[in-house]
C-alpha atoms as a PDB file:
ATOM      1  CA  UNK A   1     116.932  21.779 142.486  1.00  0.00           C
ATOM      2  CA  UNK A   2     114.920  20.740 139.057  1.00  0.00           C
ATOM      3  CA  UNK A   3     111.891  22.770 140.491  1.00  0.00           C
ATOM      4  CA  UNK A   4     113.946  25.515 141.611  1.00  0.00           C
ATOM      5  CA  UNK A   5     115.267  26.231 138.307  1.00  0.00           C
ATOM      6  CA  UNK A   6     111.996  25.852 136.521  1.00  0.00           C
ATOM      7  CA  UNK A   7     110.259  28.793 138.962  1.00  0.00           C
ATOM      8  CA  UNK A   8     113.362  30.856 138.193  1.00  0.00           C
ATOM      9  CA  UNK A   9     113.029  30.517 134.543  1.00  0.00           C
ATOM     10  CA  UNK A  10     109.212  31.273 134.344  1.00  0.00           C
ATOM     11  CA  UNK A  11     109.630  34.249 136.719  1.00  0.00           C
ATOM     12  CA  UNK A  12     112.031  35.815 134.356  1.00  0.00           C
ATOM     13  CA  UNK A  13     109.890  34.847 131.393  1.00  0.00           C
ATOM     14  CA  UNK A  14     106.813  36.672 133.428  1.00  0.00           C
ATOM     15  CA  UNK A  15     109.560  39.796 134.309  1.00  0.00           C
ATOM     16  CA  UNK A  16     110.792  39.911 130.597  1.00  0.00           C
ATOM     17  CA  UNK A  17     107.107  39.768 129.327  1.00  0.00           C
ATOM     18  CA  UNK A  18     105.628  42.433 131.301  1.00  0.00           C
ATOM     19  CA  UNK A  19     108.990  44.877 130.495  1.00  0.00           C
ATOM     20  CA  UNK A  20     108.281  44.465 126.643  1.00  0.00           C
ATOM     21  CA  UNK A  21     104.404  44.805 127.356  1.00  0.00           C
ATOM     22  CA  UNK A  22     105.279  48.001 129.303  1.00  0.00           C
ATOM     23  CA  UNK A  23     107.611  49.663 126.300  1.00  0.00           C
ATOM     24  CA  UNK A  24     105.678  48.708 123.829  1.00  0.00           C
ATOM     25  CA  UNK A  25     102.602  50.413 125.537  1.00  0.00           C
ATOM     26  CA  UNK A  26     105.289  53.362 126.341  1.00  0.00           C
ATOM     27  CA  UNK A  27     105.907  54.293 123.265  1.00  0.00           C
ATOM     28  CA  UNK A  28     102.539  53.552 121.832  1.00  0.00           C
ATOM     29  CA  UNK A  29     101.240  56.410 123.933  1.00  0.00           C
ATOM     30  CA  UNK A  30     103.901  58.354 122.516  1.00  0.00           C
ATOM     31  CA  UNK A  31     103.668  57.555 119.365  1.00  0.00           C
ATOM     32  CA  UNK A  32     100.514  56.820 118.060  1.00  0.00           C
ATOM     33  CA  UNK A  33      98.193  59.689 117.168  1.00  0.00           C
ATOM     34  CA  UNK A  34      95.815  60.089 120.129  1.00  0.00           C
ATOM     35  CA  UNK A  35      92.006  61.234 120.111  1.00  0.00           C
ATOM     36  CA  UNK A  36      90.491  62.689 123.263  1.00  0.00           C
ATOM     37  CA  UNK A  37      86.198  63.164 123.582  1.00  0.00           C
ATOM     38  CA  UNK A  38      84.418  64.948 126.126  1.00  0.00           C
ATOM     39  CA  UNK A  39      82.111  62.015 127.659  1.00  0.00           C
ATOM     40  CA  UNK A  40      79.932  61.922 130.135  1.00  0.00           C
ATOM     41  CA  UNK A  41      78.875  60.263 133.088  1.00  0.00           C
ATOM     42  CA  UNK A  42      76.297  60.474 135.592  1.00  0.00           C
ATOM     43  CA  UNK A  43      77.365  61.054 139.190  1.00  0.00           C
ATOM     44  CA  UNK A  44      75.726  59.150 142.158  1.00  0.00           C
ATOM     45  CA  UNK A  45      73.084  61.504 142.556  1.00  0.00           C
ATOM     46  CA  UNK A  46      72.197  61.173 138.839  1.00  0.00           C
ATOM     47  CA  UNK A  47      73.255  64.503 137.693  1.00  0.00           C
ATOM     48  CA  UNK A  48      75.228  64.532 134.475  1.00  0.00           C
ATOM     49  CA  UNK A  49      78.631  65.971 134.370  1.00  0.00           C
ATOM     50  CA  UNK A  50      81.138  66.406 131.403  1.00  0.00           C
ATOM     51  CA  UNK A  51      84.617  65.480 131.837  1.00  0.00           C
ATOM     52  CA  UNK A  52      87.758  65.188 128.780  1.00  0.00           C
ATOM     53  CA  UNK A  53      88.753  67.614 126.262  1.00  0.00           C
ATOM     54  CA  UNK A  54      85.808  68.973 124.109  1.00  0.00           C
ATOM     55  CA  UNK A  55      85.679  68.680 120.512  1.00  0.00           C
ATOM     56  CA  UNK A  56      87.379  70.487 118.129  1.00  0.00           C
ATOM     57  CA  UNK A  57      85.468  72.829 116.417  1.00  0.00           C
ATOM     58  CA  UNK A  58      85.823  74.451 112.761  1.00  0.00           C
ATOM     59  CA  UNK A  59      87.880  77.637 111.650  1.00  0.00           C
ATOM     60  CA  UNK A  60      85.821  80.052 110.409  1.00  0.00           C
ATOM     61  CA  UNK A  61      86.437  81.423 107.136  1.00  0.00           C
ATOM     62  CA  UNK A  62      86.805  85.191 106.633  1.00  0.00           C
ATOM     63  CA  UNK A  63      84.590  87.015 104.845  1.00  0.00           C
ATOM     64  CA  UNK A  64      84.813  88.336 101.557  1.00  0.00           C
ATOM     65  CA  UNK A  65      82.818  90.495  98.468  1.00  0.00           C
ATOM     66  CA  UNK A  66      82.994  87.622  96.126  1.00  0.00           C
ATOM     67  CA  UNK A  67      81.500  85.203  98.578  1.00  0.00           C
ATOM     68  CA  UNK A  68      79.189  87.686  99.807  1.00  0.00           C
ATOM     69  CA  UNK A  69      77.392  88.431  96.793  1.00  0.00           C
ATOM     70  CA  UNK A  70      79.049  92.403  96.197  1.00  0.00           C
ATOM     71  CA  UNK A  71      80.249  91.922  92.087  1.00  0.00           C
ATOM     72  CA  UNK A  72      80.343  95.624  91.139  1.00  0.00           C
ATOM     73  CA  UNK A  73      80.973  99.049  92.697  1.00  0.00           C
ATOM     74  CA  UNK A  74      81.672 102.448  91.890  1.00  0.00           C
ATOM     75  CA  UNK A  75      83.705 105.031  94.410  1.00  0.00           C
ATOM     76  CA  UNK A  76      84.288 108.724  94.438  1.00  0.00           C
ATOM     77  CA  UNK A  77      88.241 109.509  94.500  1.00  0.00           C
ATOM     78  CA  UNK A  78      90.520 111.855  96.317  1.00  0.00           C
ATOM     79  CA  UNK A  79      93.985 112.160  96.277  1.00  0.00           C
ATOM     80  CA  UNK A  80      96.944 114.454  97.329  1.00  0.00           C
ATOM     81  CA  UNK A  81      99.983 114.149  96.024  1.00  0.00           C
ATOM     82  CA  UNK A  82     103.355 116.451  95.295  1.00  0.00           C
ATOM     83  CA  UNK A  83     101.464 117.176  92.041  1.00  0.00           C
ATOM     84  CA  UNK A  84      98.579 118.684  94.140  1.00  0.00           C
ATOM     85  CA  UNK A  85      95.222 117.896  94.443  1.00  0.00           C
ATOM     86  CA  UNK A  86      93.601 114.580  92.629  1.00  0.00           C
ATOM     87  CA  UNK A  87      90.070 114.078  91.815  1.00  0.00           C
ATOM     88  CA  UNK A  88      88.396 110.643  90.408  1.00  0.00           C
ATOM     89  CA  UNK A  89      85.790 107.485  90.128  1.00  0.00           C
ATOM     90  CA  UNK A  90      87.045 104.175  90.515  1.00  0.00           C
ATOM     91  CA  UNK A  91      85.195 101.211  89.435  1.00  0.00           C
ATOM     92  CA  UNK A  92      85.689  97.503  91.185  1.00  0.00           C
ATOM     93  CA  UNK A  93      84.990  94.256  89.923  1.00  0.00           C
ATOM     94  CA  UNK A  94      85.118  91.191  92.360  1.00  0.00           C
ATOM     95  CA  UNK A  95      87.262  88.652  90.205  1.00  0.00           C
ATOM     96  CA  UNK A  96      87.841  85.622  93.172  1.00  0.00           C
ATOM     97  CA  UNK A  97      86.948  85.810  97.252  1.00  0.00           C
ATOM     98  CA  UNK A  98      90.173  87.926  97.558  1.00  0.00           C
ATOM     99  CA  UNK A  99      91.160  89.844  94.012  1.00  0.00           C
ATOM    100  CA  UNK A 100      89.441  92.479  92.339  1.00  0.00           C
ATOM    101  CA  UNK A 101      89.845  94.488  89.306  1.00  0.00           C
ATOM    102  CA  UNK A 102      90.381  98.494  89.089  1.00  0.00           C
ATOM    103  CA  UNK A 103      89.134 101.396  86.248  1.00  0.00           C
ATOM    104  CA  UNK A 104      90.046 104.434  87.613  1.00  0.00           C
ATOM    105  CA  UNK A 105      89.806 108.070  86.245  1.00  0.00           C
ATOM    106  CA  UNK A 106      90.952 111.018  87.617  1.00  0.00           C
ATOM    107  CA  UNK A 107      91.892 114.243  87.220  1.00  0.00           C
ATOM    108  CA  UNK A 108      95.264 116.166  88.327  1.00  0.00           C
ATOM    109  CA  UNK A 109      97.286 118.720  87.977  1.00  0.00           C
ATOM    110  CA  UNK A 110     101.053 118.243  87.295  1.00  0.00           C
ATOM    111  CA  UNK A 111     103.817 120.104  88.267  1.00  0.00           C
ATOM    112  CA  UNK A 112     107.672 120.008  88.583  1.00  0.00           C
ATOM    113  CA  UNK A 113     109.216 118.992  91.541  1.00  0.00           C
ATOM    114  CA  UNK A 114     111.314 122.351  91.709  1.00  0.00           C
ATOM    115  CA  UNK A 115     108.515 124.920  91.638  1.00  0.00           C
ATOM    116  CA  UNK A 116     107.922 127.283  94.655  1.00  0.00           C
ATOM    117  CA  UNK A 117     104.855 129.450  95.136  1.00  0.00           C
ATOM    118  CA  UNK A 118     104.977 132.898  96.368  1.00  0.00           C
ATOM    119  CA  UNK A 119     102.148 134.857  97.330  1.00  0.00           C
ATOM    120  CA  UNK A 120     101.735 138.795  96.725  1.00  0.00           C
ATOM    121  CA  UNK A 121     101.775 140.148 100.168  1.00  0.00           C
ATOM    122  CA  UNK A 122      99.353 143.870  99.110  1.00  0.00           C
ATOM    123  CA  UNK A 123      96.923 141.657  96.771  1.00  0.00           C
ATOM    124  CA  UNK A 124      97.499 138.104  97.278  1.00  0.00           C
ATOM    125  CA  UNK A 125      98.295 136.680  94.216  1.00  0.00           C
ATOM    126  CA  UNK A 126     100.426 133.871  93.558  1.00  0.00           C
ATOM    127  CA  UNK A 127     102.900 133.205  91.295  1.00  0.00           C
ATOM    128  CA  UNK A 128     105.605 130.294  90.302  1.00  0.00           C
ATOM    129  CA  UNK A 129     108.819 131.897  89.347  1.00  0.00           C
ATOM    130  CA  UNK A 130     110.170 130.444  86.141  1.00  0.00           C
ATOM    131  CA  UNK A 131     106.988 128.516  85.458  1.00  0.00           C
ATOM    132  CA  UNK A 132     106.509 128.399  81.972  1.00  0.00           C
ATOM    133  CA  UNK A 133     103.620 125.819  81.736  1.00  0.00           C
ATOM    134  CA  UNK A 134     100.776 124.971  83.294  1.00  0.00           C
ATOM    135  CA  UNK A 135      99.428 120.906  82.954  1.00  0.00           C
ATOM    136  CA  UNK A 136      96.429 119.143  83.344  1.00  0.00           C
ATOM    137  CA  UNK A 137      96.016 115.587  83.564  1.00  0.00           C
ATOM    138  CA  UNK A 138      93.355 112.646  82.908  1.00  0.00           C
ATOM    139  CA  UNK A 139      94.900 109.203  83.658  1.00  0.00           C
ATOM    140  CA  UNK A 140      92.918 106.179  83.142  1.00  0.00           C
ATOM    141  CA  UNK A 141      94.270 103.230  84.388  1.00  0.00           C
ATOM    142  CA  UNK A 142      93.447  99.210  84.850  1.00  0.00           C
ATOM    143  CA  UNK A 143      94.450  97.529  87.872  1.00  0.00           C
ATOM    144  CA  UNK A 144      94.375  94.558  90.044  1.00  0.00           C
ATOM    145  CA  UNK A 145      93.515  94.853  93.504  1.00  0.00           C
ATOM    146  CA  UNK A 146      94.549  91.795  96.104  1.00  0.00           C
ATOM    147  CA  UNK A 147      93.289  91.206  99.492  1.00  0.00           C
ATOM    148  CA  UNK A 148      96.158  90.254 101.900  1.00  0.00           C
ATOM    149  CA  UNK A 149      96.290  88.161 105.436  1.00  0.00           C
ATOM    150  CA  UNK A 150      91.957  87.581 105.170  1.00  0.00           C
ATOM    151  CA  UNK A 151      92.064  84.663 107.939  1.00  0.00           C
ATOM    152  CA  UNK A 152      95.047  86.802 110.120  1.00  0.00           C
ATOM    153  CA  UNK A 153      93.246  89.714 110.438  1.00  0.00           C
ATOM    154  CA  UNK A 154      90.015  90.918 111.162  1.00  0.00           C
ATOM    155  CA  UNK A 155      87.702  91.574 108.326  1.00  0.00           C
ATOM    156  CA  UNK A 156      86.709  95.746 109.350  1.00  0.00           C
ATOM    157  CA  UNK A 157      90.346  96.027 108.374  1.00  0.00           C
ATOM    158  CA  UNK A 158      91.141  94.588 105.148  1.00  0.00           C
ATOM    159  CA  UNK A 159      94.757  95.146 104.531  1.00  0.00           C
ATOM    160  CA  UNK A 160      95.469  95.036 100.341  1.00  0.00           C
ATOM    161  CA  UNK A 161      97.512  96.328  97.527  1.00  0.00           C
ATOM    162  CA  UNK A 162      97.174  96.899  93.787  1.00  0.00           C
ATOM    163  CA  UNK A 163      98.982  98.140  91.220  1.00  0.00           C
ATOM    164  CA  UNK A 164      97.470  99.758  87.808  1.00  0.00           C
ATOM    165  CA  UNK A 165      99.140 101.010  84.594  1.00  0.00           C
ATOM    166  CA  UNK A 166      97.447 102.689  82.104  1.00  0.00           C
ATOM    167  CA  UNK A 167      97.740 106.226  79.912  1.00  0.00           C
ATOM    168  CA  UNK A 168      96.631 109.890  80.771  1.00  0.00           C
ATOM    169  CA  UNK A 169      96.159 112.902  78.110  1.00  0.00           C
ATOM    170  CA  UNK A 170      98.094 115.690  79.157  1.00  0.00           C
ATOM    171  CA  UNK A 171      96.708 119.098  78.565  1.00  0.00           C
ATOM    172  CA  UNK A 172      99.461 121.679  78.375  1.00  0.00           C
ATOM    173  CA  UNK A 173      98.645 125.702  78.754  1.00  0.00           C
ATOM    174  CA  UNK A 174     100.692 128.782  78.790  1.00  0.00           C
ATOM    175  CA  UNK A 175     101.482 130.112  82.299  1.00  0.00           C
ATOM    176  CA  UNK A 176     101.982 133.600  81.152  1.00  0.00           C
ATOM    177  CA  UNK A 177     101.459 136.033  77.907  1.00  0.00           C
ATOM    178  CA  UNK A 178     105.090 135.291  76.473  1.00  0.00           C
ATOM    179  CA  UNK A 179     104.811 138.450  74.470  1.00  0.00           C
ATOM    180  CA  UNK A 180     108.452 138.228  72.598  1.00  0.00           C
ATOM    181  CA  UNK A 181     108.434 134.231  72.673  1.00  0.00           C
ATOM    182  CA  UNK A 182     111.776 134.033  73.834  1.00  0.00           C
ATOM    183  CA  UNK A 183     110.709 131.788  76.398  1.00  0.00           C
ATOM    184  CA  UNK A 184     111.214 133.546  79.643  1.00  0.00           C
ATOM    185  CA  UNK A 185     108.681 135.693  81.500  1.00  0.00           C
ATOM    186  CA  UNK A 186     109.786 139.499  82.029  1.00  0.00           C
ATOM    187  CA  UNK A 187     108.448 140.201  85.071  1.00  0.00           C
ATOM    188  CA  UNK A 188     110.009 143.430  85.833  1.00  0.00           C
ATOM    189  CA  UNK A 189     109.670 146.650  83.969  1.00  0.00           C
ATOM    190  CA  UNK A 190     111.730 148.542  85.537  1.00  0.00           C
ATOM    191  CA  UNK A 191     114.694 145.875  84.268  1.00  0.00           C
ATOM    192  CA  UNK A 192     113.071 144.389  81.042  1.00  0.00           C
ATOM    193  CA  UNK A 193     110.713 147.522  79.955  1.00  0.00           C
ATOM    194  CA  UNK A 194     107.964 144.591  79.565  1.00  0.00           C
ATOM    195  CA  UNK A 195     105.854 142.929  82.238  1.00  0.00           C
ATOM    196  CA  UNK A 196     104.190 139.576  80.937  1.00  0.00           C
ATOM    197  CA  UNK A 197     101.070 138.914  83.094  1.00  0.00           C
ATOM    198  CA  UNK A 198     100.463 135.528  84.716  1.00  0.00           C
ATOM    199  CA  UNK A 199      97.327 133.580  83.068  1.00  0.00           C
ATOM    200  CA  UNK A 200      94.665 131.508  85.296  1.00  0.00           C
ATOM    201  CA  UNK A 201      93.313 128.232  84.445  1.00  0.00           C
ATOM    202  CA  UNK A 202      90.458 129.484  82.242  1.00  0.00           C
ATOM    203  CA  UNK A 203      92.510 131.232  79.815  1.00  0.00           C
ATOM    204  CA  UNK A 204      94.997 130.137  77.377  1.00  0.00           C
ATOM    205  CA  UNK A 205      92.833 127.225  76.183  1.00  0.00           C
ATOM    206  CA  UNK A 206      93.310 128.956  72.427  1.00  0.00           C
ATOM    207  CA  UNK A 207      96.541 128.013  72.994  1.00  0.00           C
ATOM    208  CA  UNK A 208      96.338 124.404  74.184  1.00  0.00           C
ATOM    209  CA  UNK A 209      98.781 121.278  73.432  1.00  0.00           C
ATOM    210  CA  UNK A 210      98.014 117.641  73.822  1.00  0.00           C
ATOM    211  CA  UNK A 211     100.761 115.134  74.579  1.00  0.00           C
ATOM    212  CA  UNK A 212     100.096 111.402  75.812  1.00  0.00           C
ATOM    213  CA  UNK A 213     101.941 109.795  78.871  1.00  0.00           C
ATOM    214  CA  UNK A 214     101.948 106.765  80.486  1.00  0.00           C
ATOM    215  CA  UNK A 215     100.948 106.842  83.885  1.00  0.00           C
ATOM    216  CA  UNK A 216     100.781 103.771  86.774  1.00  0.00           C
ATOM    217  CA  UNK A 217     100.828 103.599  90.353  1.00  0.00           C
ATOM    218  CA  UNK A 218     101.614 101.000  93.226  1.00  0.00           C
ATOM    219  CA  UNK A 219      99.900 101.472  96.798  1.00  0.00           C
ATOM    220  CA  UNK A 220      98.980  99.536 100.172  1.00  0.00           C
ATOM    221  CA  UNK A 221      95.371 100.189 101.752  1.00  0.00           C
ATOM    222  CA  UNK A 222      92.581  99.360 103.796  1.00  0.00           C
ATOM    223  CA  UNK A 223      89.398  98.760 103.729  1.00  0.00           C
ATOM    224  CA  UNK A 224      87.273  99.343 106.709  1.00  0.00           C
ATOM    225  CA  UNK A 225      83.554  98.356 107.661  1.00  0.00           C
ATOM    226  CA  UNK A 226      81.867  95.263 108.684  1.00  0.00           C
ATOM    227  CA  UNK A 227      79.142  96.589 105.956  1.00  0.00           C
ATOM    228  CA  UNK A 228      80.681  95.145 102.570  1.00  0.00           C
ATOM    229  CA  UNK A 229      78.276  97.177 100.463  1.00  0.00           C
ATOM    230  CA  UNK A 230      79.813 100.439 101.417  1.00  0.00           C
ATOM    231  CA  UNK A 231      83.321 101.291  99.895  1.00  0.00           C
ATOM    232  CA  UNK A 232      85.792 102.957 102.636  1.00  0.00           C
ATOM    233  CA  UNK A 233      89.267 102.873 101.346  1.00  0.00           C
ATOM    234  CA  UNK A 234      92.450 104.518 102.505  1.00  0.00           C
ATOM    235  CA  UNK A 235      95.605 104.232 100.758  1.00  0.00           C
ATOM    236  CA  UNK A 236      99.218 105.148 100.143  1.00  0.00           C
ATOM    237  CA  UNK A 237     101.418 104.408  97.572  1.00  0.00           C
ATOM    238  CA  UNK A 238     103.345 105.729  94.454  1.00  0.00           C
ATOM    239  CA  UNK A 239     102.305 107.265  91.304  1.00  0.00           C
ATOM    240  CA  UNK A 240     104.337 108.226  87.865  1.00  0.00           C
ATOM    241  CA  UNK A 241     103.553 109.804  84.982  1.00  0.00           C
ATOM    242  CA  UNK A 242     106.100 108.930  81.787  1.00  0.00           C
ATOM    243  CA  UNK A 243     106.079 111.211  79.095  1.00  0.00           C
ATOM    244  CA  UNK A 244     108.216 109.990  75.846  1.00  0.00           C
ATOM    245  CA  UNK A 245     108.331 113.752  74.218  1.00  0.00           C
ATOM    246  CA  UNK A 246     109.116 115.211  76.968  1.00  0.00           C
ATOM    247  CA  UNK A 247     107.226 118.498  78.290  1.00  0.00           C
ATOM    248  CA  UNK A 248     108.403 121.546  78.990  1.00  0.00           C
ATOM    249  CA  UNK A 249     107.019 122.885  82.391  1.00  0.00           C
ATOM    250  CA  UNK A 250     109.733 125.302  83.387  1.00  0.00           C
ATOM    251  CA  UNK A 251     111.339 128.208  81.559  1.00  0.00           C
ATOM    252  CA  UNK A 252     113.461 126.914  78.744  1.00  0.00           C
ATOM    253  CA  UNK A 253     115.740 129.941  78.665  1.00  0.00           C
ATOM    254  CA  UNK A 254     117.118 132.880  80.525  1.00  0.00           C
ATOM    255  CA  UNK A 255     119.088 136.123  80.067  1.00  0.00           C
ATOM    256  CA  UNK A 256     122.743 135.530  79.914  1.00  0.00           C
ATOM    257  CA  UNK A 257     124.608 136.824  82.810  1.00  0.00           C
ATOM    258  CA  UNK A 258     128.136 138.165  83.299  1.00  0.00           C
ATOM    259  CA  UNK A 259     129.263 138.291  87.659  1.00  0.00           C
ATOM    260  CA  UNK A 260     125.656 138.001  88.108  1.00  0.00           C
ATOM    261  CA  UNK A 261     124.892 140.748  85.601  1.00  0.00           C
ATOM    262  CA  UNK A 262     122.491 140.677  82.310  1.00  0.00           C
ATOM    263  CA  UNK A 263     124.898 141.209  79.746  1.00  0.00           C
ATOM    264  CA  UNK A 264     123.322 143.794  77.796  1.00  0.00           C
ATOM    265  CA  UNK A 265     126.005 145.905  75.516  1.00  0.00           C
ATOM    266  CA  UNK A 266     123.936 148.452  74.250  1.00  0.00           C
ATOM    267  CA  UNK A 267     121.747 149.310  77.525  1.00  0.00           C
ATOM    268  CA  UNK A 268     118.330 148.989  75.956  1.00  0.00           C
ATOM    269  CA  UNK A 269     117.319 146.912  78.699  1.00  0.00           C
ATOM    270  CA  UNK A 270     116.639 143.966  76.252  1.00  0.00           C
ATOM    271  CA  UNK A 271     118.906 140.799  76.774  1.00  0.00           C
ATOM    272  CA  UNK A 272     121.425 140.157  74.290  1.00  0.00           C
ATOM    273  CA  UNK A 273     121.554 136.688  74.591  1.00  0.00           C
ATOM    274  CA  UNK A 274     120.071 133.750  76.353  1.00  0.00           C
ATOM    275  CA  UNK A 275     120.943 130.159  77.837  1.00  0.00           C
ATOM    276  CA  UNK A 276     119.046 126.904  78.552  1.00  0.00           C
ATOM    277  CA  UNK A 277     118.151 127.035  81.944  1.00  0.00           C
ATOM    278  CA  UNK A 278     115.629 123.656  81.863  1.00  0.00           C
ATOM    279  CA  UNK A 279     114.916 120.622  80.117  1.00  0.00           C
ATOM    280  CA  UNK A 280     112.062 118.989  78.883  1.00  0.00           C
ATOM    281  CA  UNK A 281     110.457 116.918  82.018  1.00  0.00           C
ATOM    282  CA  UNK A 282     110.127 113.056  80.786  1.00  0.00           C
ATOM    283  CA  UNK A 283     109.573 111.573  84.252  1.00  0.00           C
ATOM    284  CA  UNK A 284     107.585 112.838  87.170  1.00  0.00           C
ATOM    285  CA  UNK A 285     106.634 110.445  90.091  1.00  0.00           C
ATOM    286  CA  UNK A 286     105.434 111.138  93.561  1.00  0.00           C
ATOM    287  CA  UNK A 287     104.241 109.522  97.243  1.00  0.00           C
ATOM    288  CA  UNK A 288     100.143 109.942  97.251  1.00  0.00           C
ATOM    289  CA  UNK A 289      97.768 109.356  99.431  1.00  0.00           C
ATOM    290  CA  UNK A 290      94.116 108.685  98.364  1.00  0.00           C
ATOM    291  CA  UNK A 291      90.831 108.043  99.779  1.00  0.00           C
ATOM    292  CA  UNK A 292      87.846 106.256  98.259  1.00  0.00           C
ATOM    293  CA  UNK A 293      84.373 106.436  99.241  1.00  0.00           C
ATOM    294  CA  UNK A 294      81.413 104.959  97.289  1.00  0.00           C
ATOM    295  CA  UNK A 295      79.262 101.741  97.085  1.00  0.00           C
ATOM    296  CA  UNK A 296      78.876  97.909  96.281  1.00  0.00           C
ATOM    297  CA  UNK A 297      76.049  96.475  94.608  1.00  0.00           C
ATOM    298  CA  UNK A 298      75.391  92.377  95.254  1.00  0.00           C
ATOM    299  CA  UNK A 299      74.056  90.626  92.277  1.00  0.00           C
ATOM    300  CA  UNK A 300      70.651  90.014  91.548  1.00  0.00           C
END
């Protein structure tokens, strides 16, 4: 009965052993950070073979101008906006693997939002009713340009955005030969007795104003090419112009009307009075799109 007992109590020690042994190796495998190597072993007719997972290998970085060598570039501008037509250079300056920073000058022309051009069906002219001036502009602006998702996407499209701020010189010109300066163009003789010719763009300049502005803008772009040394850039964003004095673009006044009617008492066909018809513009901003085109230069 002794022995009996004793065989009992080393079976269950053996059972009890081998369960502990078998949860501790459980969660061990579980648990405990686990390694696996291709290896390899040679097969009875002494050809190699590989068997396991292989190794891991390394992520490769993404390419970038800094890294690359490409410091300095210089690219040719174009841009369409509500303002019309923008032309430019833009110089870049790699900063970091992923940032860059922006000079850019351009030249645009600005107009008001609410201006409609008509074309002269017999000759073809065109003309902006109640236009009253014409502006240039030259903003030059600083920026800083940032390279988004480089390891996420592939590097013939790099995705970015930048934003610049800066100041432009606006150069203000007379649409048309105000003859009376009352600040309205008579376009119509057979109403007004007067006609006041439109002017172009080359004439006028006896006559030109200066004002500065501030000026910024905000867009989102890529970059294509596997070649880093050629600039290919499209973009679309948002660009302002601020002007603290104001600029007056439209006509500031026009005949005072009655039901529709000039009021004109004495019927010599000249206005008696006038009324503001538009303010000074101290805000204009507008959705642009822009390309850029030029070159990279590495360092020596």
């Amino acid at each position: 009965m002794l022995t009996a007992k004793i065989v009992y109590t080393r079976l269950s020690t053996n059972v009890s052993t081998l369960f502990l042994v078998s949860i501790v190796g459980l969660l061990l495998s579980v648990f405990a950070p686990q390694q696996s190597f291709a290896q390899t072993q040679t097969n009875e007719n002494k050809q190699e073979y590989v068997f396991g997972e292989p190794e891991l290998e390394g992520i490769n970085v993404s390419r970038n101008l800094f890294d690359e060598g490409y410091r300095s570039g210089l690219g040719f501008r174009i841009g369409l906006n509500d303002f019309g037509l923008q032309l430019g250079a833009q110089y870049r300056r790699s900063l970091r693997p992923y940032t860059e920073a922006l000079v850019s000058l351009s030249l645009s022309g600005v107009r008001d939002p609410s201006e409609q051009t008509y074309i002269d069906y017999y000759f073809g002219n065109r003309v902006v009713p109640s236009k009253f001036k014409r502006v240039l502009s030259t903003p030059l602006t600083l920026g800083l340009k940032k390279r988004f998702f480089p390891n996420q996407i592939t590097d013939n499209f790099r995705v970015h955005s930048s934003v610049s701020l800066g100041g432009a010189m606006m150069f203000v010109l007379p649409y048309f030969e105000d003859y009376n300066e009352n600040g309205f163009r008579e376009a119509n003789v057979n109403e007004f007795l007067v006609y006041e010719p439109v002017k172009d763009v080359f004439e006028g300049w006896n006559e030109l104003e200066t004002s500065l502005a501030m000026t910024g803008e905000w867009v989102l772009g890529i970059d294509f090419g596997d070649n880093f040394a050629q600039l290919q850039s499209f973009q679309f964003g948002y660009t302002f112009y601020y002007m603290p004095n104001g600029i007056q673009i439209m006509e500031p006044f026009e005949p005072l009307r009655s039901n529709g009617v000039i009021v004109d008492v004495d019927q010599d066909q000249i206005p008696d009075a006038y009324e503001r018809s538009n303010d000074p513009v101290n805000f204009l901003g507008s959705v642009q799109i822009t390309f850029v085109f030029g070159k990279m230069w590495a360092r020596d």
